[in-house]
Protein backbone atom coordinates (compact mmCIF):
# COMPACT_ATOMS: atom_id res chain seq x y z
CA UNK A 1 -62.19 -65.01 -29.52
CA UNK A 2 -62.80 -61.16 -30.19
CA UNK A 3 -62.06 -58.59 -32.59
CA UNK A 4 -63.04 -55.27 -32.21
CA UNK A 5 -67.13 -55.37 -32.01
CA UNK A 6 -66.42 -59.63 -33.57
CA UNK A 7 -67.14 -61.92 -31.34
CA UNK A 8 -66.23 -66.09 -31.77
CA UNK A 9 -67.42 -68.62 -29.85
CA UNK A 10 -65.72 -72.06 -29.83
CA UNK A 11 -68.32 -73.40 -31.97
CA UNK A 12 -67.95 -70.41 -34.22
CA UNK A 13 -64.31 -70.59 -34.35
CA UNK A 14 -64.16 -74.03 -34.86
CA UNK A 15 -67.09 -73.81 -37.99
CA UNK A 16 -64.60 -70.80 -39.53
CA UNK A 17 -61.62 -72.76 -39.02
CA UNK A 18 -63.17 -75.97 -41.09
CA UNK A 19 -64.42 -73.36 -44.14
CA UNK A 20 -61.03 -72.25 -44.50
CA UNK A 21 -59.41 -75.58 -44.34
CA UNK A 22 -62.17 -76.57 -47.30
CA UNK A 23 -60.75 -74.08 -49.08
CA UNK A 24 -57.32 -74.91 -48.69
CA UNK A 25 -57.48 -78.42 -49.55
CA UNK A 26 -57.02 -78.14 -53.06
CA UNK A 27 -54.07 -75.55 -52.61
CA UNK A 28 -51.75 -78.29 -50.58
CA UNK A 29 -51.61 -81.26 -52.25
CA UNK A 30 -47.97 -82.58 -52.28
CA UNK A 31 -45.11 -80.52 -51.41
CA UNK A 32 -44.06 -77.95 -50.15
CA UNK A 33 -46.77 -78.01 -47.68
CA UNK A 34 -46.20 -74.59 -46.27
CA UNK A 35 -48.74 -71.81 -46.40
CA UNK A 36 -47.78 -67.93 -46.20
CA UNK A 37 -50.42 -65.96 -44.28
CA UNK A 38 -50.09 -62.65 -45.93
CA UNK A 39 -53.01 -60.53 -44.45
CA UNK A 40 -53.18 -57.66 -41.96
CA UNK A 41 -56.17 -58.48 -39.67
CA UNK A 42 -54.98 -60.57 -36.45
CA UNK A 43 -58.41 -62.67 -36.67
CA UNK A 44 -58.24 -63.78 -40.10
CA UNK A 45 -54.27 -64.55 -39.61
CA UNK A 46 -55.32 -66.95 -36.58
CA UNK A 47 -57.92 -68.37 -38.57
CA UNK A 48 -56.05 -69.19 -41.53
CA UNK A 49 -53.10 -70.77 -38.90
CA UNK A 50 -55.27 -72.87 -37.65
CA UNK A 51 -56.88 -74.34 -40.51
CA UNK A 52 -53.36 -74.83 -42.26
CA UNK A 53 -52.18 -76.37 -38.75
CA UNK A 54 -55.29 -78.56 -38.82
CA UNK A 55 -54.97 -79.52 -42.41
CA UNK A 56 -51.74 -80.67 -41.87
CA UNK A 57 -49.38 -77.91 -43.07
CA UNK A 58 -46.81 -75.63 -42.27
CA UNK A 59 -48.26 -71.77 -41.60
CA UNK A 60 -45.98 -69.11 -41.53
CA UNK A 61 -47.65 -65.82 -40.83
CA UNK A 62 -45.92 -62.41 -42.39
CA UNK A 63 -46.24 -58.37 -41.50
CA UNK A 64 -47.77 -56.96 -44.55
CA UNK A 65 -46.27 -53.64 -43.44
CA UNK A 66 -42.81 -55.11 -44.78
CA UNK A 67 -41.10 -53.55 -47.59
CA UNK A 68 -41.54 -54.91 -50.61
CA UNK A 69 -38.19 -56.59 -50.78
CA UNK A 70 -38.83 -57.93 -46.99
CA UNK A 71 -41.73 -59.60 -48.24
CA UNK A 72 -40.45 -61.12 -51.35
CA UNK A 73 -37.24 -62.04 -49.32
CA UNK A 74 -39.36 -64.40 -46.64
CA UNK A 75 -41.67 -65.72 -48.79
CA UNK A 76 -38.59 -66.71 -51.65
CA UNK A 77 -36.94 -68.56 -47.93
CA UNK A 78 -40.47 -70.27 -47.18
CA UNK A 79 -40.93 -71.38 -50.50
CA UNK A 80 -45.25 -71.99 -49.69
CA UNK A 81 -47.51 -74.05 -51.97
CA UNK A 82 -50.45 -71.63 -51.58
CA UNK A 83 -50.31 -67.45 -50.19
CA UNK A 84 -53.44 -66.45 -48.83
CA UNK A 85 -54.19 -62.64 -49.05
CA UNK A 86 -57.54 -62.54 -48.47
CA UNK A 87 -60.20 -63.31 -45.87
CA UNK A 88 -60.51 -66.87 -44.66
CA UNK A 89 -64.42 -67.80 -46.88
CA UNK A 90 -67.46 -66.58 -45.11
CA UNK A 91 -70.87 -69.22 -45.17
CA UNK A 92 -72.03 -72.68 -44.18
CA UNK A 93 -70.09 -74.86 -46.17
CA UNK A 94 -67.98 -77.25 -44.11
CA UNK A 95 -65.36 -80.05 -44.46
CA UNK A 96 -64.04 -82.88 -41.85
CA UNK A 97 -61.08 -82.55 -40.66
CA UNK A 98 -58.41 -83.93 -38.26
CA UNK A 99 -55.85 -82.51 -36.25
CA UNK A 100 -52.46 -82.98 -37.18
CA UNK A 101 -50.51 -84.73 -35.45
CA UNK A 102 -47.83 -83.44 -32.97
CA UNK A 103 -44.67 -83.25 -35.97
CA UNK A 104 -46.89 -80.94 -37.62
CA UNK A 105 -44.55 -77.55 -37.88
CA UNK A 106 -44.51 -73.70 -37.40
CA UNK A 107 -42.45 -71.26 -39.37
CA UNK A 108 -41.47 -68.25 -37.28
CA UNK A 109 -40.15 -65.06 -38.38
CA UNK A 110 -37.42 -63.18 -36.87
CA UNK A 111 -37.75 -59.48 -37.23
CA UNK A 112 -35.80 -58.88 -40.26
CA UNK A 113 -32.05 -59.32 -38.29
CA UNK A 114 -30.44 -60.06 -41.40
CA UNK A 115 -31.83 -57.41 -43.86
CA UNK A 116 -34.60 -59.70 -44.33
CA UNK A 117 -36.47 -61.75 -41.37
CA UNK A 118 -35.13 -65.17 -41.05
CA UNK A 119 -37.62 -67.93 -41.22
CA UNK A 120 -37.17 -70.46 -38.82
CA UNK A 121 -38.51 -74.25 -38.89
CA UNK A 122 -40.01 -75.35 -35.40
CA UNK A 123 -41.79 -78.62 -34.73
CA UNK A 124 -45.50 -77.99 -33.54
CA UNK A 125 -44.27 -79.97 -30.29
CA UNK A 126 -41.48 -77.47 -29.88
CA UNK A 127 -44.88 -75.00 -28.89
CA UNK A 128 -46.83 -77.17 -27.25
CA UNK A 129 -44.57 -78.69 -25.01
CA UNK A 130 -44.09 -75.60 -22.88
CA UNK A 131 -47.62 -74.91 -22.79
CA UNK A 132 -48.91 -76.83 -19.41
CA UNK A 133 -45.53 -74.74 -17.70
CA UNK A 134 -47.15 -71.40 -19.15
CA UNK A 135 -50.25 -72.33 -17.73
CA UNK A 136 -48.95 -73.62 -14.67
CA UNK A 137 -46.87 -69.42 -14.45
CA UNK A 138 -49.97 -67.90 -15.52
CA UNK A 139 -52.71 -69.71 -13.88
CA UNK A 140 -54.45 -69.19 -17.11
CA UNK A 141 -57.87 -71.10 -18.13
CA UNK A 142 -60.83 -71.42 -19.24
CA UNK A 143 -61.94 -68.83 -17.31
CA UNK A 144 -59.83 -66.24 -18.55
CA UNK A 145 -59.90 -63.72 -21.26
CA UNK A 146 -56.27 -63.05 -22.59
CA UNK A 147 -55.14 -60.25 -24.35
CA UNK A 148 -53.21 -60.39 -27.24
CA UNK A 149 -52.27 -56.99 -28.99
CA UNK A 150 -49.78 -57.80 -31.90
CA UNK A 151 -50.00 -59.58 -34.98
CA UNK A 152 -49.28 -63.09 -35.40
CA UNK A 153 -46.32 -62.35 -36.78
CA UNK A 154 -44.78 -61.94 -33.98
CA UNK A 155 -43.63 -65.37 -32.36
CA UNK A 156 -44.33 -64.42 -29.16
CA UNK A 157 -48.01 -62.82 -29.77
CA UNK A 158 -48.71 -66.49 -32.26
CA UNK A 159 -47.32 -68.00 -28.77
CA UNK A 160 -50.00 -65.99 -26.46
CA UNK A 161 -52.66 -66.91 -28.71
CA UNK A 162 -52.13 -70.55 -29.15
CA UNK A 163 -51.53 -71.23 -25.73
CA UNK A 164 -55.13 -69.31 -24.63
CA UNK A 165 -56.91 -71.28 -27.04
CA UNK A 166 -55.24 -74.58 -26.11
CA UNK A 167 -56.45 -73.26 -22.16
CA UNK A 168 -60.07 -73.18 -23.43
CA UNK A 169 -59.38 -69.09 -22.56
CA UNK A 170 -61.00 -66.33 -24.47
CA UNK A 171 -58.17 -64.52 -26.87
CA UNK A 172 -59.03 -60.73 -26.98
CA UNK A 173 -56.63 -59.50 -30.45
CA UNK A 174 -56.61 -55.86 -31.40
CA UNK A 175 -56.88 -54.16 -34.73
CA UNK A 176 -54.08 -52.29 -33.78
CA UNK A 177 -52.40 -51.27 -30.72
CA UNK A 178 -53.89 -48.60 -28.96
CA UNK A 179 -53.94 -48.51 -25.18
CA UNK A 180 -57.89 -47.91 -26.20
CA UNK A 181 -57.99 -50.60 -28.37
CA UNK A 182 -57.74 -52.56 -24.74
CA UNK A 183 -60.53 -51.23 -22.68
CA UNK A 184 -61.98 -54.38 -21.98
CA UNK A 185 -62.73 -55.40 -18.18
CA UNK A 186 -63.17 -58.87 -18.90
CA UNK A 187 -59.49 -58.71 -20.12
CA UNK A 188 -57.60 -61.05 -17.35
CA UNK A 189 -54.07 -61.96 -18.93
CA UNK A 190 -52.33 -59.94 -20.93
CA UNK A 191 -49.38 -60.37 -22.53
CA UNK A 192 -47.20 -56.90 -23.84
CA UNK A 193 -43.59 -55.60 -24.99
CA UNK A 194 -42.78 -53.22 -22.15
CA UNK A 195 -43.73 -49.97 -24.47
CA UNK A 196 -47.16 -51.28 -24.75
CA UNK A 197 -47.13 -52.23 -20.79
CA UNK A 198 -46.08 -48.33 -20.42
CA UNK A 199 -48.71 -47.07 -22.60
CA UNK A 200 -51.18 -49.66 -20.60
CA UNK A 201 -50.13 -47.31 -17.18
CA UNK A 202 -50.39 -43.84 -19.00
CA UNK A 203 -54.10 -45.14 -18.64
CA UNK A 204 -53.80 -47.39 -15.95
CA UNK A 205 -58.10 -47.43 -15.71
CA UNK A 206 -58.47 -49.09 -18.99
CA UNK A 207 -57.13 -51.83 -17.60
CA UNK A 208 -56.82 -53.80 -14.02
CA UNK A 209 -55.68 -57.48 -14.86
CA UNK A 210 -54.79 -60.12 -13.02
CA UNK A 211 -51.29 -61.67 -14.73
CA UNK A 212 -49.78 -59.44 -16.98
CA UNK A 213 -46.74 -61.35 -19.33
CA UNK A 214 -43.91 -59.02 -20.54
CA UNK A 215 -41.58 -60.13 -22.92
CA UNK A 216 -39.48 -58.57 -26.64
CA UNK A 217 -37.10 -56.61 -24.03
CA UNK A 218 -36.19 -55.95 -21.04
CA UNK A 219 -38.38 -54.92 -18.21
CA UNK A 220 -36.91 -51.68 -16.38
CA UNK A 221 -37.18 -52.07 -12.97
CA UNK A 222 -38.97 -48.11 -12.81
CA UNK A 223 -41.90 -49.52 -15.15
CA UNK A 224 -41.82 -53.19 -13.13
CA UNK A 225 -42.46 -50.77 -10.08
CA UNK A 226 -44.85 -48.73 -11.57
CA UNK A 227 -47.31 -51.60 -12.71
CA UNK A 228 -46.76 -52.53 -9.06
CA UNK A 229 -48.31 -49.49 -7.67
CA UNK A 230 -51.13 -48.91 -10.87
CA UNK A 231 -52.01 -52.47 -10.65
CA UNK A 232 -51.79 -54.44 -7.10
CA UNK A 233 -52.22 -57.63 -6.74
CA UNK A 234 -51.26 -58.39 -9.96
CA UNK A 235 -48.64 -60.91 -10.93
CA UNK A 236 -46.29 -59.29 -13.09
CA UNK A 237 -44.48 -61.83 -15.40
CA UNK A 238 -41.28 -61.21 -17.18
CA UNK A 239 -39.64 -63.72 -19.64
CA UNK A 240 -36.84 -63.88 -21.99
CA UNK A 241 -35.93 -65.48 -24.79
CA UNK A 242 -35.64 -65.65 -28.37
CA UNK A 243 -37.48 -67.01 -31.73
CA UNK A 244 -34.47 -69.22 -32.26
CA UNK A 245 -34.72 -70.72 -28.41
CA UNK A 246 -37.95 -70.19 -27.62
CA UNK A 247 -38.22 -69.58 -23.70
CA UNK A 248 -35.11 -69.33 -21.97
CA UNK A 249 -35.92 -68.11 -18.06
CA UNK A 250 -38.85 -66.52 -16.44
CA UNK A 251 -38.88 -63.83 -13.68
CA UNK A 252 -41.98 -63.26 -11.15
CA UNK A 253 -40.98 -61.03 -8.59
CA UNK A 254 -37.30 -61.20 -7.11
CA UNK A 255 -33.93 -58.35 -8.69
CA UNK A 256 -35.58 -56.64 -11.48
CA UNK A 257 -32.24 -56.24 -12.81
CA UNK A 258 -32.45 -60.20 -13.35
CA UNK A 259 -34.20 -62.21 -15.74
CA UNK A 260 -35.04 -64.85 -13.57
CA UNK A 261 -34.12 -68.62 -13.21
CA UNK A 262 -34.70 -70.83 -16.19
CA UNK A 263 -38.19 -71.45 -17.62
CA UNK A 264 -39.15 -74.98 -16.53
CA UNK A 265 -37.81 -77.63 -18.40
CA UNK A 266 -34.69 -75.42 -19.75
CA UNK A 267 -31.38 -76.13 -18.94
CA UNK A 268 -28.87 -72.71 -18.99
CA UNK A 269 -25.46 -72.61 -19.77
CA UNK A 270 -22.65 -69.76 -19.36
CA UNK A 271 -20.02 -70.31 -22.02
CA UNK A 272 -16.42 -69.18 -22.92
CA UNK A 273 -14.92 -68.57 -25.98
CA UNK A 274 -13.49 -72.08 -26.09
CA UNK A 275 -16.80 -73.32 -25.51
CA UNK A 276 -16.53 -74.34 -22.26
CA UNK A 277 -18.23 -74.22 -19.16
CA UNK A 278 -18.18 -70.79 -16.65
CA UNK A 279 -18.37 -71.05 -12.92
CA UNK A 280 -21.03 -68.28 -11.55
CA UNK A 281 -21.09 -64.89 -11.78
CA UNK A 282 -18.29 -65.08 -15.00
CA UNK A 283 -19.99 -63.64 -17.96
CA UNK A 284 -20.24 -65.31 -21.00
CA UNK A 285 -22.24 -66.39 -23.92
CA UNK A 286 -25.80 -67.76 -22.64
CA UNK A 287 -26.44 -71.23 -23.95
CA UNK A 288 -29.65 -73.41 -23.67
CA UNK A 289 -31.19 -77.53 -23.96
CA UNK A 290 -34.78 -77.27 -23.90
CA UNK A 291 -37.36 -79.16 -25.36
CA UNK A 292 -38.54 -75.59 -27.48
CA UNK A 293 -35.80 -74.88 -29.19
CA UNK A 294 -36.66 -74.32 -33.16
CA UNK A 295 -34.78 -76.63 -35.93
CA UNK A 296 -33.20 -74.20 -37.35
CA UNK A 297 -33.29 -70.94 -40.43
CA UNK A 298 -35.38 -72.44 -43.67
CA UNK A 299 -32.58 -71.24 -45.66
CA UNK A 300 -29.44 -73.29 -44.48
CA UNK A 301 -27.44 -70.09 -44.14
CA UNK A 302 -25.88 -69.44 -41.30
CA UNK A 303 -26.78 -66.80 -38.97
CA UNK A 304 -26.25 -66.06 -34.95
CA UNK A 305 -28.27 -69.60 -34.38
CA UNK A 306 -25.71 -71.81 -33.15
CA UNK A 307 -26.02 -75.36 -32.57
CA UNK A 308 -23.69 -78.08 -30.81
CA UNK A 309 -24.80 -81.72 -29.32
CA UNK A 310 -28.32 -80.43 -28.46
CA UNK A 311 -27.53 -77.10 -26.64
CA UNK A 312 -28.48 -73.90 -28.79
CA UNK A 313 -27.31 -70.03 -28.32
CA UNK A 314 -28.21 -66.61 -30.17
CA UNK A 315 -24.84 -65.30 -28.79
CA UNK A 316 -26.92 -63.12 -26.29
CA UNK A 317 -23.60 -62.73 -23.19
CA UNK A 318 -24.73 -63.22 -19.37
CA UNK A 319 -23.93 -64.38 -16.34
CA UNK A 320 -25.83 -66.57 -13.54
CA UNK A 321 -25.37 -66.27 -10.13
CA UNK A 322 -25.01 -69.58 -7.49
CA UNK A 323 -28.25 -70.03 -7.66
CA UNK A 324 -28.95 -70.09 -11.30
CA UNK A 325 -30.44 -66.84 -11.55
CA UNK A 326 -29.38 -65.03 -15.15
CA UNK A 327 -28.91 -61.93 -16.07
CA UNK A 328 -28.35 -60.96 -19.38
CA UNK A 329 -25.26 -58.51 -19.97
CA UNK A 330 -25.25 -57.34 -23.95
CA UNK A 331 -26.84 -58.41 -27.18
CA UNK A 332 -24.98 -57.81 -30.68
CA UNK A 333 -28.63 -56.63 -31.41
CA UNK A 334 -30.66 -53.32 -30.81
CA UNK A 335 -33.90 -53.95 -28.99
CA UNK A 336 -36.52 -51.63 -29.58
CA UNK A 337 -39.83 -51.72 -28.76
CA UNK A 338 -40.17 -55.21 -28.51
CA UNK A 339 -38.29 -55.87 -32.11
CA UNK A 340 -34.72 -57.38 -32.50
CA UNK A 341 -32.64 -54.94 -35.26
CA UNK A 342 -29.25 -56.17 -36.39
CA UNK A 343 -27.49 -52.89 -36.96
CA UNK A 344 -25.18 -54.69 -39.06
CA UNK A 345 -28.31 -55.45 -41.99
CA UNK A 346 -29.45 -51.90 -41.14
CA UNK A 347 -25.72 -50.47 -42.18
CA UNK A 348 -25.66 -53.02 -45.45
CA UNK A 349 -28.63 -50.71 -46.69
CA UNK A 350 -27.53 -47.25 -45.74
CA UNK A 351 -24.20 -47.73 -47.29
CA UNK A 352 -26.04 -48.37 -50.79
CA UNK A 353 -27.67 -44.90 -50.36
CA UNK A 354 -26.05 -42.08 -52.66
CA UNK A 355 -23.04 -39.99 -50.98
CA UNK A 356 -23.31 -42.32 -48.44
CA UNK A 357 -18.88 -44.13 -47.69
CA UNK A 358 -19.47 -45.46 -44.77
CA UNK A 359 -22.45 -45.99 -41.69
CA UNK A 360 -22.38 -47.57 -38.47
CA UNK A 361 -25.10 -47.86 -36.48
CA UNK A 362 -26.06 -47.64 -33.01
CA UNK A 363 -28.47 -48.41 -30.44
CA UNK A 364 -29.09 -45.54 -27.80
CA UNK A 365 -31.41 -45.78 -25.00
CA UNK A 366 -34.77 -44.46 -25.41
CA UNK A 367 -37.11 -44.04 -22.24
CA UNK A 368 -39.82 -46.42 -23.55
CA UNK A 369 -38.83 -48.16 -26.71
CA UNK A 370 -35.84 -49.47 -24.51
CA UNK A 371 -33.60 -48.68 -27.40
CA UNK A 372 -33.77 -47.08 -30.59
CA UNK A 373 -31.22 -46.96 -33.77
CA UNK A 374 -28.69 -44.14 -34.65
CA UNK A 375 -26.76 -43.61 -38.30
CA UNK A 376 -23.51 -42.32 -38.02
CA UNK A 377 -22.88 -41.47 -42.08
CA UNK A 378 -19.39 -40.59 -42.97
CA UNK A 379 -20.71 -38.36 -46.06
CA UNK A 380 -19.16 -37.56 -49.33
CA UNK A 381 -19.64 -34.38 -51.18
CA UNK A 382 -22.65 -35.58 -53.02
CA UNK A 383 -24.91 -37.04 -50.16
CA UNK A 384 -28.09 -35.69 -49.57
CA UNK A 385 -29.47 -35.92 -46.22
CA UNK A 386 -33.18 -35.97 -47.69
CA UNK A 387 -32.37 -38.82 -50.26
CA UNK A 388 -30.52 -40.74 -47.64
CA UNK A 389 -33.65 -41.02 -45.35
CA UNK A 390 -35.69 -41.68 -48.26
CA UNK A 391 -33.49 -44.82 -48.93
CA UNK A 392 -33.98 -45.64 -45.53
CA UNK A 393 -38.29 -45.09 -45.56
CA UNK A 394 -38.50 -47.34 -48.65
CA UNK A 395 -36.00 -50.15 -47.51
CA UNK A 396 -36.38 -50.59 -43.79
CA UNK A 397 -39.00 -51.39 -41.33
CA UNK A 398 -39.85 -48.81 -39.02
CA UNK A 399 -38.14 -50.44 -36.17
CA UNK A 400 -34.76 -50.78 -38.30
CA UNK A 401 -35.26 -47.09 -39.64
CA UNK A 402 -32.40 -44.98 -37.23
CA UNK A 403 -34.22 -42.31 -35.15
CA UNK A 404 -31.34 -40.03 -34.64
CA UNK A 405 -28.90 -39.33 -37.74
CA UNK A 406 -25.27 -38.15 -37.74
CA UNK A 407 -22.85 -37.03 -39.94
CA UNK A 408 -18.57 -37.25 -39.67
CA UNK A 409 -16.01 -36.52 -42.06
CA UNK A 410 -14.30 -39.73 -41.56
CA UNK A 411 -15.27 -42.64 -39.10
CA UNK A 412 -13.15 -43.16 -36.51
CA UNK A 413 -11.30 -46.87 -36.81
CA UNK A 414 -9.32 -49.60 -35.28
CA UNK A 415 -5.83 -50.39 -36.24
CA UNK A 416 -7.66 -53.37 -37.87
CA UNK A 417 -9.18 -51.01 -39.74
CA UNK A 418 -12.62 -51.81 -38.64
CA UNK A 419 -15.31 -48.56 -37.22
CA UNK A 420 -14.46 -47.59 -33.49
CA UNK A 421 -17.84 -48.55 -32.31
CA UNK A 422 -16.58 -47.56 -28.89
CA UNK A 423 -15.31 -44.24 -29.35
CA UNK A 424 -18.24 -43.01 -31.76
CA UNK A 425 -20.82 -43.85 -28.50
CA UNK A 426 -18.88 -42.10 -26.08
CA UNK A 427 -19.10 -39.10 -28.71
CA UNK A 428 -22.47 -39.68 -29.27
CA UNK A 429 -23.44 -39.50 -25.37
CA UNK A 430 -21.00 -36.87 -24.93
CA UNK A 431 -22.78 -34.65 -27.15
CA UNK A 432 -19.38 -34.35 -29.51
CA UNK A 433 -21.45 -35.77 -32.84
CA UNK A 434 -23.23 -33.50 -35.57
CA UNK A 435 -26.57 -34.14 -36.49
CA UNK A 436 -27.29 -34.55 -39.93
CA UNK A 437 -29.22 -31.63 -41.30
């Protein structure tokens, strides 16, 4: 494993893995046996995961760049025995442990869909099971040194780094991104959101590996291209998915406009509203069996996971062709960079903000985030532009926080009454909306 100038090697690893389970003992007796990972550097969170994992508890790793009320929101929903905020223990001391066994779980995070992130219960199996079919996409091994540039977090950075460890591979984390952060040419694998991927070809000599893994959003087909040309040779490997699902299909060459058949050992479904069953090439809601799928939110509440005799869905709508091939149509979601934003949690806050009657929110392409939000504020006569935007800095992420701001007299609606989503994007792209000042 390496850091910056740190270097690990399994034996070192393994030695500051068993000092931080010594120190944990004493925190997880009993129940709960979950452990909230609440530091910034990507070493110490996958040190601290592993020695909870090994101890046999639950880790759950959080951003520390959350607001405040983020924070305190997924830590009251994981309810942990023990929160570690400081470096795993430096020294010689040691303790014996044993790896859990395969029930063992993993608390993901979702990126804060529902004003707060959802945590989500997964068995440790639900991970581990896909991992010879990653290896088996990848080719990775042993031999490999596999980049990982986000925090743990993430679900699918925690993914990339289990899985290289569990290959015997050599996990390369970063600090923080920066294309160079990555100038490493014993980097092989690397795994990237597509704006990182981008950034990675701005500089396209930092880099030259030889399987490069996109996932968080959608590939374009110009930037699939692109790494093509910077890079050949290498295999270029998109997949999609979700924290709730876990892998859904996998794409290595073929339409770009596709997401690929399903991952091994996933079963895909197109769905109606009654529930039922589409023929190809209807479009529907996308619905899954697989062996990864997650248990379900911490919290009980309900939420766009839905559940029924073993198959699971996010509501993301698609359609797959005769020969299984999916491509996914819409998301209720805005994907940017990478990140999943509900726009509904995002309009929840703005409407709290003085002067503010009524928001909607929108996602509008962006060239390499993929998407970014836009606040359409019907204003009274005592909103301040300023104090709305502070509202927004000291209550949303930066991926939630809209990029582009807007300001109507009155919101167009329905007859239901309910925002014309419709006709306030076609105004939007038409140029026909004021900013706000």
């Amino acid at each position: 494993m390496a850091l910056g100038a740190r270097r690990w090697t399994a034996a070192k690893l393994v030695a500051a893995v068993s000092r931080a389970a010594s120190r944990l003992g004493p925190h997880l007796a009993g129940t709960p046996r979950r452990a909230a990972i609440c530091v910034a550097d990507p070493a110490d969170q996958l040190v601290w995961a592993l020695a909870a994992h090994w101890t046999g508890r639950v880790p759950a790793v959080l951003d520390v760049r959350w607001p405040p009320a983020q924070l305190t929101g997924a830590l009251r929903q994981i309810g942990p025995a023990v929160r570690l905020n400081d470096r795993p223990p430096s020294g010689d001391r040691h303790v014996d442990v044993t790896l859990a066994d395969e029930d063992v779980g993993w608390i993901s995070l979702t990126s804060g869909t529902s004003g707060v992130p959802r945590a989500i219960g997964r068995t440790w199996a639900s991970w581990t099971s896909s991992f010879p079919a990653m290896s088996e996409l990848t080719g990775t091994s042993a031999a490999d040194t596999v980049l990982v540039p986000g925090p743990l977090s993430s679900s699918m950075f925690a993914f990339a780094a289990f899985h290289a460890l569990a290959a015997g591979a050599c996990v390369r984390l970063l600090p923080a991104w920066s294309p160079a952060a990555a100038d490493d040419a014993e980097i092989t694998v690397a795994h990237a959101v597509p704006t990182m991927l981008a950034d990675l070809l701005d500089e396209p000599r930092i880099l030259r590996p030889r399987v490069v893994v996109s996932a968080g959003a959608k590939l374009s087909a110009e930037w699939e291209q692109r790494a093509r040309s910077v890079w050949p040779g290498t295999t270029i490997l998109e997949y999609y998915g979700s924290s709730e699902q876990s892998f859904v299909t996998a794409r290595c060459g073929g339409d770009p406009g596709t997401v690929g058949p399903p991952f091994p050992g996933v079963r895909v479904e197109i769905r109606g509203g009654a529930g039922d069953r589409l023929a190809p090439g209807e479009p529907g809601v996308i619905w899954t069996c697989s062996p990864y799928s997650a248990e379900g939110y911490l919290d009980t509440a309900t939420g766009r996971f839905d559940q029924a005799g073993g198959w699971v869905s996010v509501g993301d709508l698609g359609r797959l062709d005769a020969a299984g091939v999916l491509t996914v149509l819409g998301r209720d979601q805005i994907t940017t960079g990478g990140t999943t934003v509900d726009p509904a949690a995002v309009e929840a806050v703005l409407r709290a903000a003085p002067g503010v009657r009524d928001v909607v929110v929108l996602g509008i392409a962006h060239p390499r985030l993929g998407e970014v939000a836009a606040a359409v504020l019907e204003c009274g006569p005592d909103c301040s532009p300023a104090a709305v935007r502070r509202h927004a800095r000291e209550r949303l992420t930066s991926a939630q926080r809209p990029r582009r701001w807007f300001a109507v007299e009155a919101l167009p609606r329905t007859g239901g009454g309910k925002p014309a989503r419709a006709e306030l994007l076609a105004a939007l792209e038409d140029g026909r909306l004021r900013p706000l000042p």
